[in-house]
Protein backbone atom coordinates (compact mmCIF):
# COMPACT_ATOMS: atom_id res chain seq x y z
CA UNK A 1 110.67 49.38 121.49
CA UNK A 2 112.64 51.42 124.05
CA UNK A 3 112.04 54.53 122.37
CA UNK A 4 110.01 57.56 121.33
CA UNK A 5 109.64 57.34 117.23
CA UNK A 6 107.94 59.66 115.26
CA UNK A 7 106.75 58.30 111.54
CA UNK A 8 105.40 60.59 109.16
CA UNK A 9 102.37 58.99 107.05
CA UNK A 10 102.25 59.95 103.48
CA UNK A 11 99.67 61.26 102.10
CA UNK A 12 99.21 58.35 99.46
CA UNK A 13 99.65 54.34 100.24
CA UNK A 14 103.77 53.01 99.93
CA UNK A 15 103.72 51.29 96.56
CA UNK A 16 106.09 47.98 97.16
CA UNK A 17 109.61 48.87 95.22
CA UNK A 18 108.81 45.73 93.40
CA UNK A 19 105.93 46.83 92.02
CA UNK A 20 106.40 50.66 90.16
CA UNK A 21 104.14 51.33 87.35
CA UNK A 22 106.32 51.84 84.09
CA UNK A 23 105.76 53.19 80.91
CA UNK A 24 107.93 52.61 77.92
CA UNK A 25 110.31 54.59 75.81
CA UNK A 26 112.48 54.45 72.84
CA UNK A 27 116.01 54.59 73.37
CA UNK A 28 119.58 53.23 71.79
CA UNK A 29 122.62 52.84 72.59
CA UNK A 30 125.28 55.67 71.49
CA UNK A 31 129.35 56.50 71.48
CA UNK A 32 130.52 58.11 74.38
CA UNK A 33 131.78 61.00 72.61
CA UNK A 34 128.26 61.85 70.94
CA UNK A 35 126.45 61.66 73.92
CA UNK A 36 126.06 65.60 74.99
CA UNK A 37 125.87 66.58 71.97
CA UNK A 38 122.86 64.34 71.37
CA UNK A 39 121.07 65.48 74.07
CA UNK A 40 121.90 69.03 74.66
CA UNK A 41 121.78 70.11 70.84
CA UNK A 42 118.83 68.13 69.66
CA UNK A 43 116.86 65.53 72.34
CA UNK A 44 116.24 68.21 75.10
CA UNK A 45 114.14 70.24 72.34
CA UNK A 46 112.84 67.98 70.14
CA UNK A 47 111.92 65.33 72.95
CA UNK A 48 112.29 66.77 76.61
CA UNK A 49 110.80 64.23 78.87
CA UNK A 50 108.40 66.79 81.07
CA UNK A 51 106.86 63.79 82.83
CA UNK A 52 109.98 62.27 83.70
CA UNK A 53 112.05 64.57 85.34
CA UNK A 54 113.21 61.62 87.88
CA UNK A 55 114.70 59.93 84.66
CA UNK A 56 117.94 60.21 83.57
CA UNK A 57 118.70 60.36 79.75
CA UNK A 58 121.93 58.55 79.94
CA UNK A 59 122.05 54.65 81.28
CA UNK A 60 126.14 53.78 81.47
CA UNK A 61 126.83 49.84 81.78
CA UNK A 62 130.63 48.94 82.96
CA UNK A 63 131.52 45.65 80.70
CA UNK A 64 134.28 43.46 81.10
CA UNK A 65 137.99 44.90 80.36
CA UNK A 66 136.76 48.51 81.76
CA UNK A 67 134.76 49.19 78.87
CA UNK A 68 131.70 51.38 79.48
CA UNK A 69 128.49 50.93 77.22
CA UNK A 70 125.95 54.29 76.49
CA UNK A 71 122.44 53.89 76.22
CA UNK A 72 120.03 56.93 75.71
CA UNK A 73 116.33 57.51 75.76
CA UNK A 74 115.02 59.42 72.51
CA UNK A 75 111.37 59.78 73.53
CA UNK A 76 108.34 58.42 75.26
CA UNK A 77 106.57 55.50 73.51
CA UNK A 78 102.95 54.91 72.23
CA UNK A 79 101.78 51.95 75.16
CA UNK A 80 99.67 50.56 72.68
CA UNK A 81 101.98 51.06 69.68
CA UNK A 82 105.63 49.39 69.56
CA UNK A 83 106.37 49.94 65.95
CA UNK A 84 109.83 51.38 65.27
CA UNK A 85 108.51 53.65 62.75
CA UNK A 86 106.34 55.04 65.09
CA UNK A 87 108.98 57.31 66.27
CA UNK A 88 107.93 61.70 65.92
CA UNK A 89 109.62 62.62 62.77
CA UNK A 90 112.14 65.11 64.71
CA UNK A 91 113.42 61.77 66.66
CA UNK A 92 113.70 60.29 63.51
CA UNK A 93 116.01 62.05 61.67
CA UNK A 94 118.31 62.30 64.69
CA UNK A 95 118.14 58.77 64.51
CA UNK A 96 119.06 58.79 60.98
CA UNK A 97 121.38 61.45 61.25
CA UNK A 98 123.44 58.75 63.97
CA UNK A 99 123.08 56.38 62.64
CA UNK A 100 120.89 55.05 65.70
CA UNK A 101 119.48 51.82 66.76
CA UNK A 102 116.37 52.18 68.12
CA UNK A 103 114.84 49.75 70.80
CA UNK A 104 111.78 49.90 73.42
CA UNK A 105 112.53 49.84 76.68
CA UNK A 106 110.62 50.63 80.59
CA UNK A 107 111.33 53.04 83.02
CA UNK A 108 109.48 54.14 86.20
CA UNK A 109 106.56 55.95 85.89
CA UNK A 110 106.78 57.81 89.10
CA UNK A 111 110.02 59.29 91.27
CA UNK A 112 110.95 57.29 94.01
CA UNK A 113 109.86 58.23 97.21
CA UNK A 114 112.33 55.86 99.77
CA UNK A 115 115.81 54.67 99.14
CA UNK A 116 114.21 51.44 99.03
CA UNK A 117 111.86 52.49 96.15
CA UNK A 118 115.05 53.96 93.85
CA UNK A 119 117.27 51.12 94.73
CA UNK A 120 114.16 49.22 92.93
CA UNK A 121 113.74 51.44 89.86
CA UNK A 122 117.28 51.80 88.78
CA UNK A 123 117.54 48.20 87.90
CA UNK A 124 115.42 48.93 85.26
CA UNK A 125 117.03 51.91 84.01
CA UNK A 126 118.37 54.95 86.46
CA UNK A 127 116.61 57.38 88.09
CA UNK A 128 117.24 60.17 90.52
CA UNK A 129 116.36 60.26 94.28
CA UNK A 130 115.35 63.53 96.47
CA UNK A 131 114.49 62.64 99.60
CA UNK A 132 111.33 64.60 100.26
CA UNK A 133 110.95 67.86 101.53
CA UNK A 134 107.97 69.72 102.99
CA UNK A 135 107.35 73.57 103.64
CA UNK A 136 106.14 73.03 106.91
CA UNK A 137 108.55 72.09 110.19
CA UNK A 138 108.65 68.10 111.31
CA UNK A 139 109.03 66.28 107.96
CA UNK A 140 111.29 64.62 107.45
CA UNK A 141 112.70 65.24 110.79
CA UNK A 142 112.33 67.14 114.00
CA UNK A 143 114.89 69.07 116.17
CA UNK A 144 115.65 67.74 119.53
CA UNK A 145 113.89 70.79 121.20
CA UNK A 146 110.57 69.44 118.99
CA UNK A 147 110.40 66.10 119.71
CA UNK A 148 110.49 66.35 123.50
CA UNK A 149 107.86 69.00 122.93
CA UNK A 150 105.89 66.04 121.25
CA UNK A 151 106.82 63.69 123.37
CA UNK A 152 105.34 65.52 126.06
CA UNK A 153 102.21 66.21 124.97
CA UNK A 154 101.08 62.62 123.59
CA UNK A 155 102.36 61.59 126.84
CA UNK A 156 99.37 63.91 128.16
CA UNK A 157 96.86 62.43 125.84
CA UNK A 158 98.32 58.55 126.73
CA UNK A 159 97.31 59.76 130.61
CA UNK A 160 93.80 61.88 129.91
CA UNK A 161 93.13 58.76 127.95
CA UNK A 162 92.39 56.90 130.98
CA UNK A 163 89.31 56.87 132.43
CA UNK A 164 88.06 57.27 135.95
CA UNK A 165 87.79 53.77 136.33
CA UNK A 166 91.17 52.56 134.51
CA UNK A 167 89.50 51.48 131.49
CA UNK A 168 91.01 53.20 128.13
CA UNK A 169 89.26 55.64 125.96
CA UNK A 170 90.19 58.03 123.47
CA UNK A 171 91.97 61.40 124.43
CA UNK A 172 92.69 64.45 122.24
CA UNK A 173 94.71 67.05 122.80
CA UNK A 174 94.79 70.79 121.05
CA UNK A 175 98.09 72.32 121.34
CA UNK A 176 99.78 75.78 119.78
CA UNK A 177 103.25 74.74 119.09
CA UNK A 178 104.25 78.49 118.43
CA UNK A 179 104.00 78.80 121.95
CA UNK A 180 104.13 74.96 122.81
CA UNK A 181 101.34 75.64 125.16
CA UNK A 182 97.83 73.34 125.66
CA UNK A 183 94.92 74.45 124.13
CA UNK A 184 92.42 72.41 124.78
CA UNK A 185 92.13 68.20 125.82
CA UNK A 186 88.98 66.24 126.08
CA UNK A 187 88.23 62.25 126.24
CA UNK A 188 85.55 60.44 124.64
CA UNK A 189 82.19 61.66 126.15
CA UNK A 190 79.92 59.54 124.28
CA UNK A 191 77.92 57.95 127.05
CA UNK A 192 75.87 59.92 129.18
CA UNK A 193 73.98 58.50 132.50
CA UNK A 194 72.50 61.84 133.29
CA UNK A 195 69.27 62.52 134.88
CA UNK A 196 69.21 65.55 132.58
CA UNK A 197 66.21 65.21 129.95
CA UNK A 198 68.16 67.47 127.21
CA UNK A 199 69.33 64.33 125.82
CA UNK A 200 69.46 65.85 122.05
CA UNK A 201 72.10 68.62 124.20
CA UNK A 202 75.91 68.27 123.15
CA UNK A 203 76.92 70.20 126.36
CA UNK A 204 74.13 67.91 129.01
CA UNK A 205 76.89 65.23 128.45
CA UNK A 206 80.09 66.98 128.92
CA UNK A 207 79.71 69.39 131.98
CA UNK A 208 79.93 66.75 134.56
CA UNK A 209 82.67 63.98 133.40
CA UNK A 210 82.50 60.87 135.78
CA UNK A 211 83.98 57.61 135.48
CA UNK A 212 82.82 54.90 132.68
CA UNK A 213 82.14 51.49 134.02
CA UNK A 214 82.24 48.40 131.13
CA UNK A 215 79.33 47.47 132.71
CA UNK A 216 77.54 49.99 130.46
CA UNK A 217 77.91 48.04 127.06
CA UNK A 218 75.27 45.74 126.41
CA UNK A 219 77.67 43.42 124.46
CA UNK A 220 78.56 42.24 127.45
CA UNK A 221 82.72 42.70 126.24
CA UNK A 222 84.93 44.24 128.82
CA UNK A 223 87.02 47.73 127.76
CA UNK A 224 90.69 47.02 128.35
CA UNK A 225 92.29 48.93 131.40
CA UNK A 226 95.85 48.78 129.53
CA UNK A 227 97.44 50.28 126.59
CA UNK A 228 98.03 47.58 123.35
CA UNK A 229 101.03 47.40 121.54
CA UNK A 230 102.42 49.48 119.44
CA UNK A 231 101.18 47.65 116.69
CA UNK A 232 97.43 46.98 117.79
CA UNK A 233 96.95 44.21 115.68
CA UNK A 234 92.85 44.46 114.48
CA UNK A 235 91.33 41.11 116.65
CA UNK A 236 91.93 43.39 119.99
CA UNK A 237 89.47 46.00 118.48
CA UNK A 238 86.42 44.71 120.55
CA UNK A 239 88.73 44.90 123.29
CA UNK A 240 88.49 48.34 123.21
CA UNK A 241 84.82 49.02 123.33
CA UNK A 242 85.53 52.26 125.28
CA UNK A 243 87.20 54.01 121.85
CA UNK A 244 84.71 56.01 120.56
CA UNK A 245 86.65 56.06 116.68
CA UNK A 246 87.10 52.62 116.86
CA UNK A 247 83.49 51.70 117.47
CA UNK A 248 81.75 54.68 115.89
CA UNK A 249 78.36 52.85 115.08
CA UNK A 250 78.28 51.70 119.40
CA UNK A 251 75.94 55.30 120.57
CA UNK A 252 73.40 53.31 117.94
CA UNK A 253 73.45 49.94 119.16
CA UNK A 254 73.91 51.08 123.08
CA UNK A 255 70.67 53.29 122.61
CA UNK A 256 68.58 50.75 121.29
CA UNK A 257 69.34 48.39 123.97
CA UNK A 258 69.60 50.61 127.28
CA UNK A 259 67.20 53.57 128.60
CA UNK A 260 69.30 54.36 131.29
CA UNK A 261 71.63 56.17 129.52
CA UNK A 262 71.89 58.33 126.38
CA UNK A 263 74.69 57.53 123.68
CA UNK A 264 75.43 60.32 121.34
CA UNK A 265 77.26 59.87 118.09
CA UNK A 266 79.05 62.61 118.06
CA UNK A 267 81.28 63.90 121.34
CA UNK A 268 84.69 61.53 120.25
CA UNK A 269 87.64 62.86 121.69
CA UNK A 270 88.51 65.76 118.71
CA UNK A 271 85.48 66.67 118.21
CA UNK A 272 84.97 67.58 122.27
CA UNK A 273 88.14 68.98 122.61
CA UNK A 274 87.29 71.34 119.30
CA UNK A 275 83.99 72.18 121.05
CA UNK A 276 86.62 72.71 124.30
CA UNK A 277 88.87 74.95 122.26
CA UNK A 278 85.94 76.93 120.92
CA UNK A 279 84.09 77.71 124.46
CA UNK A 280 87.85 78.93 125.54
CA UNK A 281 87.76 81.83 122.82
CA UNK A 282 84.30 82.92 123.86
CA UNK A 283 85.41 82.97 127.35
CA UNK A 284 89.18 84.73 126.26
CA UNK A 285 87.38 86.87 123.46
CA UNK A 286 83.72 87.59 124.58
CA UNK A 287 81.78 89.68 122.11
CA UNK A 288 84.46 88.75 119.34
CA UNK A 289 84.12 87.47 116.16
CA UNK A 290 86.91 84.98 114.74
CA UNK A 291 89.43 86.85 112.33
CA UNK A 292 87.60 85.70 109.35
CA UNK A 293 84.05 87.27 110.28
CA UNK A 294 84.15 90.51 108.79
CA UNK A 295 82.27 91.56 105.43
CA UNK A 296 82.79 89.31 103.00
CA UNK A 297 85.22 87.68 104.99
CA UNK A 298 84.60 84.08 104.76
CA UNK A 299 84.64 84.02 101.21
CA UNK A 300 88.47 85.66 101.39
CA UNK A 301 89.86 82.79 103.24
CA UNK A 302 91.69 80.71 100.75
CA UNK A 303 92.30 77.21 100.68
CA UNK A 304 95.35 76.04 102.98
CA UNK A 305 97.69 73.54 102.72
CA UNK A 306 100.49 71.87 104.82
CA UNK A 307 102.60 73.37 102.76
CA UNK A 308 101.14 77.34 102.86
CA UNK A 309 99.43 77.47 106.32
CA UNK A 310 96.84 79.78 107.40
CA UNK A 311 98.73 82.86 109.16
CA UNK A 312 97.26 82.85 112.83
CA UNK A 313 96.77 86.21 115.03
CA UNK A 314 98.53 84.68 117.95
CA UNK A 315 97.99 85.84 121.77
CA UNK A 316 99.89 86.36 124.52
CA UNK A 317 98.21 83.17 126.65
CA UNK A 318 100.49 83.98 129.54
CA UNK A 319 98.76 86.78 129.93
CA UNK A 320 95.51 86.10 129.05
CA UNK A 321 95.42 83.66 131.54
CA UNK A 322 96.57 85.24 134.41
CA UNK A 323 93.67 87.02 135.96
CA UNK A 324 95.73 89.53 137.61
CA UNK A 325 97.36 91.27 134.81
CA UNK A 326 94.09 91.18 132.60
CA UNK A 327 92.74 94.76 132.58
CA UNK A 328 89.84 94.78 134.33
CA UNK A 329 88.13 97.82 132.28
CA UNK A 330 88.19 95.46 129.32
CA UNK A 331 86.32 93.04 130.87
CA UNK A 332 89.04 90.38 131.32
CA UNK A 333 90.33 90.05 127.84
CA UNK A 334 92.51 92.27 125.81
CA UNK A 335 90.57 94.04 123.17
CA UNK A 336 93.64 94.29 121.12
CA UNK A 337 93.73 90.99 120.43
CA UNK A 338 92.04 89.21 117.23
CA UNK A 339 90.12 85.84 117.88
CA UNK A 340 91.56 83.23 116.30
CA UNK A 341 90.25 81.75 113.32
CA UNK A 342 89.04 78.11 114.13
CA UNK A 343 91.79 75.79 115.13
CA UNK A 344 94.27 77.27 112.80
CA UNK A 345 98.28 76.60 112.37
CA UNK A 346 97.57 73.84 116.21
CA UNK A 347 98.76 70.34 116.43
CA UNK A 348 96.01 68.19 117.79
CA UNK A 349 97.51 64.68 119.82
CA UNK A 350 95.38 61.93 119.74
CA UNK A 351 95.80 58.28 121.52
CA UNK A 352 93.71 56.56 118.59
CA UNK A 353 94.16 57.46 114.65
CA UNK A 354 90.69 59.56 114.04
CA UNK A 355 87.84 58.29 112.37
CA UNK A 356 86.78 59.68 108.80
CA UNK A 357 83.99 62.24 111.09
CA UNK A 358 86.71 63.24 113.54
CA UNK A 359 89.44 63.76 110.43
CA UNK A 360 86.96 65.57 108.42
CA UNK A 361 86.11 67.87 111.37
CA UNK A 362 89.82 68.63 111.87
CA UNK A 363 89.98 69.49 108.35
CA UNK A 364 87.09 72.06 108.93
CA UNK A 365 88.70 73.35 111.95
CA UNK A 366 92.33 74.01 109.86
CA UNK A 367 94.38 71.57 112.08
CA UNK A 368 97.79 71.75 110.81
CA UNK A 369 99.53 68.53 112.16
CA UNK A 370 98.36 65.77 113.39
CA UNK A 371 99.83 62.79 115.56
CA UNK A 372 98.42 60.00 117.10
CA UNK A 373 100.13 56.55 118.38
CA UNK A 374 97.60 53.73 117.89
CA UNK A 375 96.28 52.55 114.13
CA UNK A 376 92.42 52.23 113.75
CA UNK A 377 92.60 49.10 111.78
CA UNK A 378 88.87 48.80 110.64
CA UNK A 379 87.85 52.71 110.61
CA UNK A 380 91.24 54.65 110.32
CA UNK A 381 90.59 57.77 107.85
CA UNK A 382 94.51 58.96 107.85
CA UNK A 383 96.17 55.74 106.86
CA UNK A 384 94.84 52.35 108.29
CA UNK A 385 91.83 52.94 105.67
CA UNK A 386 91.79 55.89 104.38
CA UNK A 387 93.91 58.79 103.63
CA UNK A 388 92.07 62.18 103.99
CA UNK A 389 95.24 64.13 103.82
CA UNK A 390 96.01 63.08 100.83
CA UNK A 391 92.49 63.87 99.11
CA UNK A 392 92.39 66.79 96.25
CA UNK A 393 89.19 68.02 96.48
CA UNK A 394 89.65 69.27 99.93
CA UNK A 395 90.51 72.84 100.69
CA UNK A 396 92.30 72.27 103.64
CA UNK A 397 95.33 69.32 104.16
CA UNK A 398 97.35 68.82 107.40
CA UNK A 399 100.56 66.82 107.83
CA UNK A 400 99.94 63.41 109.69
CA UNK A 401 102.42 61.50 111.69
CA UNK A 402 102.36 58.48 113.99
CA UNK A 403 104.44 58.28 117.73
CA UNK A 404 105.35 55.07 118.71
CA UNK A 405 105.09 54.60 122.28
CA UNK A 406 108.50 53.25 124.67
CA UNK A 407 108.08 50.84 126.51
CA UNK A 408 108.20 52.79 129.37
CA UNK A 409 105.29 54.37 128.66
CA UNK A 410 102.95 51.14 127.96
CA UNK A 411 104.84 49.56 130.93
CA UNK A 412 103.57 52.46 133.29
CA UNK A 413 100.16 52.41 131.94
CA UNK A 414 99.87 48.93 133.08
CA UNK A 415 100.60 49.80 136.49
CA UNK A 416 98.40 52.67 136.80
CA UNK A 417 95.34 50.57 135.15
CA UNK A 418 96.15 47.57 138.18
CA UNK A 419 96.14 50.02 140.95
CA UNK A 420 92.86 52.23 139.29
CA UNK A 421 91.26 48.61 138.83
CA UNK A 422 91.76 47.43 142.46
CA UNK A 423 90.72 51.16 144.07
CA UNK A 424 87.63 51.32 141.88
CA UNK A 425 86.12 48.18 142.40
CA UNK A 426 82.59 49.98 142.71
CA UNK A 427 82.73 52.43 140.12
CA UNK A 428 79.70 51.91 137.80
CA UNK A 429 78.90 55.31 135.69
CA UNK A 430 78.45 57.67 133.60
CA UNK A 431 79.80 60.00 131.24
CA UNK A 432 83.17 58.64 129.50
């Protein structure tokens, strides 16, 4: 493709329009001229159909010679019962009353949720379409000032994604989009060729990034030193041996087959740029507690939602970060300002759909959006194989969406790998 696209992913699986769940009803066909006074004097309190609000009551056919032919739903029908006299006895006396002619018909069970989707349903009987709306900014669309701003920053992840060496990991970056301003970014940094001995040590293998050689997996498989296509079909998964979410059972195997190095299962790309964003408000807010750490406080914080996010003390970053203008009395920070809770109301960017460990610690960390631009065909948790946005029982949901790369962009990263390739002939370690 030659452009930037931006596709939200629902929070539950498309359901083909061909294949709606139904349920049936009663209905019959009735004179024009009885029609509202059917429903609005008797059906909408005897019968209101709660559970199908994307129903309409009325079905109009045009026959031949202009004529128009009125069919009406009465009431929902037993599934497992199809007798006529089955009908609640309020139905049936307006059926009496009109002389009605009851039959059983299907309608869709749920309310459409594409054009596609109603187009489907109405030939069954009509239904109405809304297309959906979200309390939170970027679905369905985004302003022009927005998606550069996107644009932009998974552009940043595409580039931190590769390596020293050219070869492609994952990259995350944490970004405040009140302020459209980087947070935090980290790669993968599961493999660690450290002389260090604190090999059980989170931090031994993420102070001193270096360069990631494919020498380093004992399968022997090369990591690619170029972006796939947009649609990363899932036989080019072991072609990316580097991706920490796509392989996240490798720091096992690697560690039971080299002593040279230490593999830990945990540093993927989120989960070191969380640990990133966290050591920048002990360093911003030192002595500080986050928002939420008062008495009692933690059991205050209700759940959140993508559609009721988590207010967020925000701070004035350009001055926080300019040394100069901090006051130096306060220690380099401004004592005014709250820590933030967490990661709450940021957008994290990621180059490779999380993993159900990274998703599950975004969800802990009160992400609000998230965006990535390649599937994760065989471990995806927010839409390849799972969707953890869309899962009830948590107490935290963000809004997912997927950027498509241009062609430009996977064009440029070829480039870049064949030049990084043919300078770093001799690269051979360590932490990726």
């Amino acid at each position: 493709m030659d452009k930037w696209q931006i596709i939200h992913i629902p929070n539950k699986p498309a359901i083909p329009p061909n294949q709606q769940p139904t349920v049936n009803v009663f209905a019959s066909m009735v004179e024009t001229k009885l029609a509202n006074t059917i429903i609005s004097r008797r059906l909408n309190q005897v019968a209101p159909l709660e559970n199908l609000r994307h129903v309409k009551r009325i079905q109009k056919k045009f026959l031949e010679g202009g004529k128009t032919q009125l069919s009406m739903i009465l009431c929902l029908a037993d599934e497992n019962d199809n007798r006529m006299n089955s009908l609640p006895q309020d139905v049936q006396e307006l059926v009496n009353s009109y002389q009605l002619s009851p039959f059983i018909t299907k309608v869709c069970k749920n309310a459409a949720l594409s054009k596609e989707e109603w187009e489907e349903q109405c030939k069954l009987w009509p239904t109405s379409y809304h297309p959906p709306t979200y309390n939170i900014d970027g679905i369905p669309g985004f302003n022009e000032d927005d998606s550069q701003s996107i644009f932009s920053f998974m552009k940043s992840a595409v580039e931190l994604a590769q390596s020293g060496d050219g070869s492609i990991v994952n990259a995350a970056v944490i970004v405040d989009p009140s302020i459209k301003q980087e947070i935090a970014s980290a790669c993968d940094q599961i493999c660690c060729c450290s002389i260090s001995t604190e090999k059980n040590s989170l931090e031994s293998c993420s102070e001193q990034p270096e360069v990631l050689s494919s020498d380093l997996f004992s399968n022997g498989e090369s990591n690619h030193t170029s972006l796939p296509p947009n649609d990363f079909p899932s036989e080019t998964r072991k072609s990316y041996s580097g991706v920490s979410c796509l392989n996240p059972w490798q720091w096992a195997q690697e560690n039971s087959h080299t002593t040279s190095c230490y593999w830990h299962p945990l540093r993927h790309a989120a989960i070191a740029a969380i640990q990133s964003s966290a050591a920048r408000d002990r360093l911003l807010f030192p002595g500080m507690g986050h928002e939420g750490d008062k008495p009692n406080g933690v059991h205050n914080i209700q759940p959140t939602s993508i559609g009721t996010p988590a207010k967020r003390q925000k701070t004035d970053l350009a001055n926080v970060e300019n040394s100069e203008e901090l006051d130096p009395s306060a220690g380099g920070f401004h004592p005014e300002s709250a820590r933030p809770y967490l990661c709450t109301g940021y957008d994290i960017y990621l180059v490779w759909e999380p993993c159900v460990m990274c998703a599950m610690a975004l969800v802990h960390q009160r992400i609000r959006r998230i965006f990535y631009a390649f599937p994760n065909p065989n471990e995806g948790a927010l839409g390849s194989v799972h969707r953890l946005q869309g899962e009830k029982s948590l107490n935290h949901h963000y809004a997912v969406f997927r950027v498509l790369l241009p062609k430009e962009i996977l064009n440029k990263n070829e480039v870049v790998a064949a030049r990084t390739s043919t300078t770093n002939t001799n690269a051979t370690t360590v932490c990726q």
